[in-house]
Protein backbone atom coordinates (compact mmCIF):
# COMPACT_ATOMS: atom_id res chain seq x y z
CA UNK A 1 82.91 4.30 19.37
CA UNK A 2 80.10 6.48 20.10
CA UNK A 3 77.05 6.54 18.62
CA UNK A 4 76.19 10.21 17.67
CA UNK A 5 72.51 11.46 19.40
CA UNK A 6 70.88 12.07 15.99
CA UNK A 7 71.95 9.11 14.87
CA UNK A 8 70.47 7.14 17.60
CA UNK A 9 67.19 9.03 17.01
CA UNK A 10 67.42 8.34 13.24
CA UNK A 11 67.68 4.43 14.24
CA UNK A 12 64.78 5.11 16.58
CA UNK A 13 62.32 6.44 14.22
CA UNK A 14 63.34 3.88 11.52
CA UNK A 15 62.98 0.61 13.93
CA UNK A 16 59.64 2.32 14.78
CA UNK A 17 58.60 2.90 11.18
CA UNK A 18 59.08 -0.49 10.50
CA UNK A 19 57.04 -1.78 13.61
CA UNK A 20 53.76 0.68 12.30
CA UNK A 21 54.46 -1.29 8.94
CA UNK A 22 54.68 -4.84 10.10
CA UNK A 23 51.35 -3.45 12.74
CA UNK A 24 49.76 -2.23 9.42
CA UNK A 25 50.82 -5.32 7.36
CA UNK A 26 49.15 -7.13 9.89
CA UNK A 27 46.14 -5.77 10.07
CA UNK A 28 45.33 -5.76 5.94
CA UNK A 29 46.56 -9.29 6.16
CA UNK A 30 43.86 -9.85 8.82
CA UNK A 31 41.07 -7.58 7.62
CA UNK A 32 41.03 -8.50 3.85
CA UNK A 33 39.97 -11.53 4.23
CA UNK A 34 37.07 -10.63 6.56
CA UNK A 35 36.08 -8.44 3.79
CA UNK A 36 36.47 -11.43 1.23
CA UNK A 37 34.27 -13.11 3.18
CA UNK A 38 31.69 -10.79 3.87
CA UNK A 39 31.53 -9.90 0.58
CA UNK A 40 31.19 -13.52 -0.52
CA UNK A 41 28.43 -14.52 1.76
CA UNK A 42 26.46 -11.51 0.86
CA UNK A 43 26.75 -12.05 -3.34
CA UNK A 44 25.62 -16.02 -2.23
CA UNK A 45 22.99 -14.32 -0.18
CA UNK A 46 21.68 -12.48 -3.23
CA UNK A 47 22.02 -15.37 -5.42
CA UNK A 48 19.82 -17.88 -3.28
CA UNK A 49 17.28 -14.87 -2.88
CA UNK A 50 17.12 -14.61 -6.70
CA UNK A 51 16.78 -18.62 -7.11
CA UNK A 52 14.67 -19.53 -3.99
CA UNK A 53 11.15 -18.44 -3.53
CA UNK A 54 11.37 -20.63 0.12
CA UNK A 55 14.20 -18.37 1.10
CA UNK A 56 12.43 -15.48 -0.28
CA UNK A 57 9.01 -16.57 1.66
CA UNK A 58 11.03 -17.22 4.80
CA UNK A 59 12.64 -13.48 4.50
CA UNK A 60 9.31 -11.85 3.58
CA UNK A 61 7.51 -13.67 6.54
CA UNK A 62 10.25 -12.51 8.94
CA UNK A 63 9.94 -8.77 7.87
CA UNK A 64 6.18 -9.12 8.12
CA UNK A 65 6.51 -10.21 12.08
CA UNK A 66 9.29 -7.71 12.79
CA UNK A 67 6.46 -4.85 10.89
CA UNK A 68 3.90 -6.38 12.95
CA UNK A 69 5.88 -6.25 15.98
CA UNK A 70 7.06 -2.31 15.17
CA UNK A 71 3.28 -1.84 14.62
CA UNK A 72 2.01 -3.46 18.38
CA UNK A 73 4.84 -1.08 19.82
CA UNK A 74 3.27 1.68 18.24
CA UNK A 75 -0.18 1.08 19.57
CA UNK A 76 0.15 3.11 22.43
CA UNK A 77 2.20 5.99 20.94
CA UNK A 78 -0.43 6.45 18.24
CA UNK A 79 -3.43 6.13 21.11
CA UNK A 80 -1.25 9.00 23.33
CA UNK A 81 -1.22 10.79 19.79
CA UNK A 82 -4.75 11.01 19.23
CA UNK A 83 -5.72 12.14 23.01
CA UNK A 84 -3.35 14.86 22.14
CA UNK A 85 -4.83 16.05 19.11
CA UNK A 86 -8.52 15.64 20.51
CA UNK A 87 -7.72 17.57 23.18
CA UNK A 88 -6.01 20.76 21.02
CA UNK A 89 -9.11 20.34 18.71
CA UNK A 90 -11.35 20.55 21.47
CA UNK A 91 -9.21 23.98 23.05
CA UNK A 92 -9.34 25.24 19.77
CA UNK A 93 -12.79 25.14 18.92
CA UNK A 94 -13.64 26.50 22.44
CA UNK A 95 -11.42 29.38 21.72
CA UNK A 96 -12.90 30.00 18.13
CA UNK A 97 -16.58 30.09 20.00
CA UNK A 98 -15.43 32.11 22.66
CA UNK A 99 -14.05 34.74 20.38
CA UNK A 100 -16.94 34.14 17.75
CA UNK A 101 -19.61 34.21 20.42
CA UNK A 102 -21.18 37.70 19.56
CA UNK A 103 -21.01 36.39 15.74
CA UNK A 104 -22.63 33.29 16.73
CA UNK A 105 -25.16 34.45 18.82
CA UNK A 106 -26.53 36.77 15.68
CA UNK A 107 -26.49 34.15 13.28
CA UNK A 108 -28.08 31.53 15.39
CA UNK A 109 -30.81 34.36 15.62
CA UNK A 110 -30.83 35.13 12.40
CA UNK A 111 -31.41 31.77 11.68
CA UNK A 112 -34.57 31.46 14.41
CA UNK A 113 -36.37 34.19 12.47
CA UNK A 114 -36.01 32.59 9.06
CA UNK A 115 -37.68 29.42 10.79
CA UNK A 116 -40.27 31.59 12.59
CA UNK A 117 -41.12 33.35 9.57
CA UNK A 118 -41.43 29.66 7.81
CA UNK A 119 -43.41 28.32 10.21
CA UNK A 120 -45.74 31.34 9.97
CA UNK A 121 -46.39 30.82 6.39
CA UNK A 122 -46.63 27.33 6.18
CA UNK A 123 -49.33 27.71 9.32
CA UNK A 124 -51.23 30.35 7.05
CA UNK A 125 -50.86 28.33 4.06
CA UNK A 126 -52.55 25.06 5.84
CA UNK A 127 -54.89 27.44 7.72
CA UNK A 128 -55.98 29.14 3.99
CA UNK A 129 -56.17 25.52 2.49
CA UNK A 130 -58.50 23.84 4.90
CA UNK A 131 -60.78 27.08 4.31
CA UNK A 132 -60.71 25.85 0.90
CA UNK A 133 -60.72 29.98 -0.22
CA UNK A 134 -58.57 29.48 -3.19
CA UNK A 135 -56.63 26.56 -4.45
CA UNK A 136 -52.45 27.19 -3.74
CA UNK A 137 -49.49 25.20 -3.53
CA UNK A 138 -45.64 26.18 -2.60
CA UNK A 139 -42.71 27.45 -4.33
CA UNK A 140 -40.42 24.35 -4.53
CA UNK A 141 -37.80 27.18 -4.54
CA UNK A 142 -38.48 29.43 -1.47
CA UNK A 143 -41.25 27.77 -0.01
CA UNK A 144 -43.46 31.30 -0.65
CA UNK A 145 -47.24 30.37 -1.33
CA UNK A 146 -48.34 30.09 -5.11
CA UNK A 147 -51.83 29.69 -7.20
CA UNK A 148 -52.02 26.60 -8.03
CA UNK A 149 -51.76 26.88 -11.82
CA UNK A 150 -49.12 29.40 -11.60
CA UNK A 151 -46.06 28.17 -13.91
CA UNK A 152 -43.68 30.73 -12.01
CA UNK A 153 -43.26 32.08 -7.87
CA UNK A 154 -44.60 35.26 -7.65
CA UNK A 155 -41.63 36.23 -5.03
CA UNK A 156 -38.52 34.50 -6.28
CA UNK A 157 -40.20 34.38 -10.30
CA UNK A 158 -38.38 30.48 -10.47
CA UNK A 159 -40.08 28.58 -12.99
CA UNK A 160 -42.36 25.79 -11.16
């Protein structure tokens, strides 16, 4: 007798849906138990941690050398790091003065005057107080020349 073609495929497809179960079957039958175990060791893993300061000393010490060690490693990228950044502070305040310059220039001269103008009054305040003319002292405010008994500046009008 002969077997029909769509039969023989039928048969086909069932012997090979039966291999992919067995195949499958085999494969729980293998990995559960992995899993059992893993899961085993892991909740006795826990346990000891939560019972044994050793083991917990011993864990803590290792993660403090493997830190250590991550920290040595990074020694170099942190020193490449900070010649990086020196180096785009250092372009970037050249480029701020370079475009400030005219700015800078007048204040830095604005700045000379104020200490010329200083240095002129406290030069005609020492030369008036060796003369011995009239007794003065200085604003502790704004530095201006002041009688002596005065209670306010005559040119900022701070109390002394």
């Amino acid at each position: 007798m002969e077997n029909n073609p769509f039969e023989i495929i039928t048969q086909q497809v069932q012997e090979n849906d039966q291999k992919i179960e067995h195949d499958n079957r085999g494969a729980f039958d293998i990995i559960f138990p992995i899993v059992l175990i893993i899961f085993v060791l892991v909740f006795l893993g826990a346990c000891v941690m939560s019972f044994s300061s050793k083991f917990r000393g011993k864990m803590l010490s290792r993660q403090v050398k493997s830190l250590k060690h991550m920290v040595d490693e990074s020694a170099d990228d942190i020193e490449a790091l900070s010649a990086t950044l020196g180096g785009v502070s250092a372009r970037t305040r050249k480029k701020i003065l370079d475009e400030n310059e005219d700015i800078l220039a007048d204040v830095t001269q604005r700045e000379a005057n104020i200490k010329k103008g200083y240095v002129k009054t406290m030069a005609k305040a020492v030369k008036e107080g060796f003369s011995g003319d009239e007794a003065t002292a200085f604003c502790k405010h704004c530095g201006a020349m002041i009688d002596e008994d005065s209670t306010f500046c005559k040119k900022c009008g701070k109390k002394q």
